[in-house]
N, C-alpha and C. Protein backbone atom coordinates (compact mmCIF):
# COMPACT_ATOMS: atom_id res chain seq x y z
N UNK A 1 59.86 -56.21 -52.87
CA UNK A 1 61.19 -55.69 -52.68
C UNK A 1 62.19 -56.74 -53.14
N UNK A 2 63.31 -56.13 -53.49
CA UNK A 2 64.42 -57.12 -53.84
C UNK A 2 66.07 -56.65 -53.87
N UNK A 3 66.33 -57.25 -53.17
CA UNK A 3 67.77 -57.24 -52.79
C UNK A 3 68.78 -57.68 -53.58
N UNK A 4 70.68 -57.23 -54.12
CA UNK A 4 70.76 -58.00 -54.12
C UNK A 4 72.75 -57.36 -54.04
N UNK A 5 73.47 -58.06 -53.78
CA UNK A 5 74.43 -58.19 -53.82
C UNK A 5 75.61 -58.42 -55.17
N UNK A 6 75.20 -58.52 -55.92
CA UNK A 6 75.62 -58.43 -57.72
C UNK A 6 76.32 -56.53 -57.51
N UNK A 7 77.43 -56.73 -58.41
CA UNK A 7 78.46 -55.15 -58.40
C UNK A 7 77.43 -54.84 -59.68
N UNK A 8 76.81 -55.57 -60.25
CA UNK A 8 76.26 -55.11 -61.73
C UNK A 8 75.13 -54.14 -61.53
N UNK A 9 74.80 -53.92 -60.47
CA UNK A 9 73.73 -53.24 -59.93
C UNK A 9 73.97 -51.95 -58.70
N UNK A 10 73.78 -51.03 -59.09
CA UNK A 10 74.85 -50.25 -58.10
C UNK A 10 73.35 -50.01 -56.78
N UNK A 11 72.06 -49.97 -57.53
CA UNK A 11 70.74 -50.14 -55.64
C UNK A 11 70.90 -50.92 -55.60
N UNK A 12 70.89 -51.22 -54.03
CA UNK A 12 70.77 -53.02 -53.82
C UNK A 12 69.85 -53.37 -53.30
N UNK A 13 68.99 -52.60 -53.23
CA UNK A 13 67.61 -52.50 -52.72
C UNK A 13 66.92 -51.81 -53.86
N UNK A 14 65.82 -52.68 -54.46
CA UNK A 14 64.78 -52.18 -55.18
C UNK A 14 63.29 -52.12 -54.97
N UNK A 15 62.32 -51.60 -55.38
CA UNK A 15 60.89 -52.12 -55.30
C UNK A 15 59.85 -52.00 -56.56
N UNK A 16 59.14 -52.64 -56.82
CA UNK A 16 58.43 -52.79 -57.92
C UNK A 16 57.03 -53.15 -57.58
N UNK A 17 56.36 -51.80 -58.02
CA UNK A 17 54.70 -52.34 -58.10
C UNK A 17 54.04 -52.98 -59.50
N UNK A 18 53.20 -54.15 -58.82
CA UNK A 18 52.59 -54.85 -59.75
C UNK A 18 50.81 -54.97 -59.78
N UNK A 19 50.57 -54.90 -60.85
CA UNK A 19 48.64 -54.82 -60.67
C UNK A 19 48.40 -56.71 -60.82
N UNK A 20 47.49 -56.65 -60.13
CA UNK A 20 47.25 -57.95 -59.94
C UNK A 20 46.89 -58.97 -61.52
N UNK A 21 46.58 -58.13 -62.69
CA UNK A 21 46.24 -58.41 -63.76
C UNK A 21 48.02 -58.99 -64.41
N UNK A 22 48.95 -58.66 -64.03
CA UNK A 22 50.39 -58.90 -64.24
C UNK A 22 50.70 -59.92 -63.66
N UNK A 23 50.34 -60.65 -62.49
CA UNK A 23 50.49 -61.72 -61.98
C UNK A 23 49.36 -62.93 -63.05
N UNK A 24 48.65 -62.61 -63.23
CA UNK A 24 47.76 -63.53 -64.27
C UNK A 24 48.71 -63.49 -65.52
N UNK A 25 48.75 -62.47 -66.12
CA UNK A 25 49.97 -62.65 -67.35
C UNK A 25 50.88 -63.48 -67.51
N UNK A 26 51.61 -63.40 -66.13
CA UNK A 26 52.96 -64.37 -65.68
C UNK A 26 52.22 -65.33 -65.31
N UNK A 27 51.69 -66.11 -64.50
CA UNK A 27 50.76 -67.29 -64.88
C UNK A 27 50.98 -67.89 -65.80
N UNK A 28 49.70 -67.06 -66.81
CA UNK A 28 49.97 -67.74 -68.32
C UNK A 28 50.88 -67.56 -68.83
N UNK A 29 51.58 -66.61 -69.00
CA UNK A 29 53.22 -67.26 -69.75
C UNK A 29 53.44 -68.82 -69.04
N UNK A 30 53.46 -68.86 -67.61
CA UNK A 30 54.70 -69.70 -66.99
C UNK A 30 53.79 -70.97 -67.74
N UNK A 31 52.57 -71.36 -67.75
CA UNK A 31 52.11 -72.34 -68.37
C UNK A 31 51.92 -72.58 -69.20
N UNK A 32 52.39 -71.69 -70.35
CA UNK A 32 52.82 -71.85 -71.69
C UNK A 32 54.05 -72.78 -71.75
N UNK A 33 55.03 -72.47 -70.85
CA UNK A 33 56.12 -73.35 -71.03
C UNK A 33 56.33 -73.96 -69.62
N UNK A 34 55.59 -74.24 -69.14
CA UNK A 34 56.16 -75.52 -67.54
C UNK A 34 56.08 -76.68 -68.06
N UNK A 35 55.26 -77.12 -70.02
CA UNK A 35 54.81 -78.22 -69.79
C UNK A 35 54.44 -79.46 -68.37
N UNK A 36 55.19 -80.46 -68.30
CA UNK A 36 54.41 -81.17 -66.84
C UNK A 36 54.59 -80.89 -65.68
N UNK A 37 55.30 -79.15 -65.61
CA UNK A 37 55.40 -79.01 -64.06
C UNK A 37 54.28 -78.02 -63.35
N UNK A 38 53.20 -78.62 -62.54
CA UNK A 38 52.65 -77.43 -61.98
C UNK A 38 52.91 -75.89 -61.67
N UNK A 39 51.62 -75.33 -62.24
CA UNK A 39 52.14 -73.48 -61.63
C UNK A 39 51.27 -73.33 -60.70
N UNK A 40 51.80 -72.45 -59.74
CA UNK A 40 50.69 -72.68 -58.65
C UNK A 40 49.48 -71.31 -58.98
N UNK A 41 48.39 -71.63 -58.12
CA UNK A 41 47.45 -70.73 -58.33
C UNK A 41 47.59 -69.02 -57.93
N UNK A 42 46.98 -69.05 -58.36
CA UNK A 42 46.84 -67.14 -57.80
C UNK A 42 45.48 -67.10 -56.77
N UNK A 43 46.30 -65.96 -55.89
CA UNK A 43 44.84 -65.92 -54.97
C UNK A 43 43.54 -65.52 -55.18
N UNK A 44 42.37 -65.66 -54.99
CA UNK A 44 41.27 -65.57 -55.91
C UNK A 44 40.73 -63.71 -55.80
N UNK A 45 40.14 -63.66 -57.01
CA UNK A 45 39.78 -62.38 -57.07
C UNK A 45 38.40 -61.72 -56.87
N UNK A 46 37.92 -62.00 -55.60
CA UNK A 46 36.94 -61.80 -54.94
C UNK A 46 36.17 -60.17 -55.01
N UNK A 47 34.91 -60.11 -55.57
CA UNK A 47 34.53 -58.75 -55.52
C UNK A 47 33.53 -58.27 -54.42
N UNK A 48 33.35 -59.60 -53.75
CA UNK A 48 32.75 -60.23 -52.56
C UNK A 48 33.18 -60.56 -51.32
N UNK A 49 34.55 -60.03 -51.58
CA UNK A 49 35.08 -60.01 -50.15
C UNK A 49 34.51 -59.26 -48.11
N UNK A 50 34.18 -59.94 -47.43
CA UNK A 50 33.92 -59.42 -46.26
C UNK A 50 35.08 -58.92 -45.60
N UNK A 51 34.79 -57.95 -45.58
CA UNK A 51 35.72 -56.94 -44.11
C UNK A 51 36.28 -55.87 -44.63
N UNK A 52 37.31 -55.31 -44.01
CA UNK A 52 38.00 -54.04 -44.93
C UNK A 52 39.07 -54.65 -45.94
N UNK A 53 38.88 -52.78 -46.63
CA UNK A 53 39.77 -52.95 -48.03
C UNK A 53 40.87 -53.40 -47.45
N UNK A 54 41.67 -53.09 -46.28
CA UNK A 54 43.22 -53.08 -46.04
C UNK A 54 43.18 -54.78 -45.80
N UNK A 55 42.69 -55.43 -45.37
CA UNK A 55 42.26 -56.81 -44.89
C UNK A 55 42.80 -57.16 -45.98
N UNK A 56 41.62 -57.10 -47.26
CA UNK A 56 41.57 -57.81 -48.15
C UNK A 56 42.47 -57.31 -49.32
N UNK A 57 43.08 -56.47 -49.52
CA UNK A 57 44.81 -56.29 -49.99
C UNK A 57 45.71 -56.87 -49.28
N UNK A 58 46.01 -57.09 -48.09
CA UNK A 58 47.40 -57.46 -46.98
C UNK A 58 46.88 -59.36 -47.44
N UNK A 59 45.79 -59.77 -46.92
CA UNK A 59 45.40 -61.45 -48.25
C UNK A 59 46.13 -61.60 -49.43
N UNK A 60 45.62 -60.40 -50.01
CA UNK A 60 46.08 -60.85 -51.84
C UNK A 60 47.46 -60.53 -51.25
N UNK A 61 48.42 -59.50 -51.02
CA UNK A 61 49.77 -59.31 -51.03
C UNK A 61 50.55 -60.77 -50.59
N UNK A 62 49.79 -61.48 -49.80
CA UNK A 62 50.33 -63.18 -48.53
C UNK A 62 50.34 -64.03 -50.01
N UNK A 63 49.25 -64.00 -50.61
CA UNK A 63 49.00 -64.75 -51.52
C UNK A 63 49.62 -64.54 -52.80
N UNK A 64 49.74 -63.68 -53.12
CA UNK A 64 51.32 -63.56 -54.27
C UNK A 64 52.45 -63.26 -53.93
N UNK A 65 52.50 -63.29 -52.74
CA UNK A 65 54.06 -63.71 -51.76
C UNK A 65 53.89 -65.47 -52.44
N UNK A 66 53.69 -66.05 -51.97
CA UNK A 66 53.32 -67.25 -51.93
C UNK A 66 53.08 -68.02 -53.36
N UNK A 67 52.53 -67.17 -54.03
CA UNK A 67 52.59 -67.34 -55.51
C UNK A 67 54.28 -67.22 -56.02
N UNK A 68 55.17 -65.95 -55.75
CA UNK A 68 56.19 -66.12 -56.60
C UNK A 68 57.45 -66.81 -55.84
N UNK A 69 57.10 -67.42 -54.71
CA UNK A 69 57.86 -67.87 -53.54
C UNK A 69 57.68 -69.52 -54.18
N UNK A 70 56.63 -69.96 -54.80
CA UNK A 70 56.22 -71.54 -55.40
C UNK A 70 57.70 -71.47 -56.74
C-alpha cells in the first residue's frame, strides 16, 4: 500500500500487487547500479517450507516489507 499527500495524485491511497519474481528483477537492477553500496537480500524461496501456505506467504510478505524498507 501507499499513501500519499502530493495534489498530483488525486487516490491517496493506492495498492499494487507484485509476484515475487519482480522483487528479484528490482534486485538486479538495484545492483546494476548501487556500485559499493549493499542491496539487501530477498527472503529465500523455499519449496520446502514447513507449515501452512498462509504461514509461509505472511514470512515472504515481513520479508519484502523489509526488503523495500532497506
Amino acid at each position: 500500500f501507499s499513501q500519499t499527500n502530493s495534489k498530483a495524485f488525486t487516490a491517496k491511497t493506492s495498492c499494487v500487487r507484485r509476484r515475487y519474481r519482480e522483487f528479484v528483477w528490482l534486485r538486479r537492477q538495484l545492483q546494476k547500479n548501487a556500485g559499493l553500496v549493499p542491496v539487501p537480500e530477498l527472503p529465500g524461496k523455499s519449496a520446502f517450507f514447513v507449515g501452512s501456505t498462509d504461514e509461509f506467504i505472511e514470512r515472504r510478505r515481513r520479508g519484502l516489507q523489509r526488503f523495500l524498507e532497506k
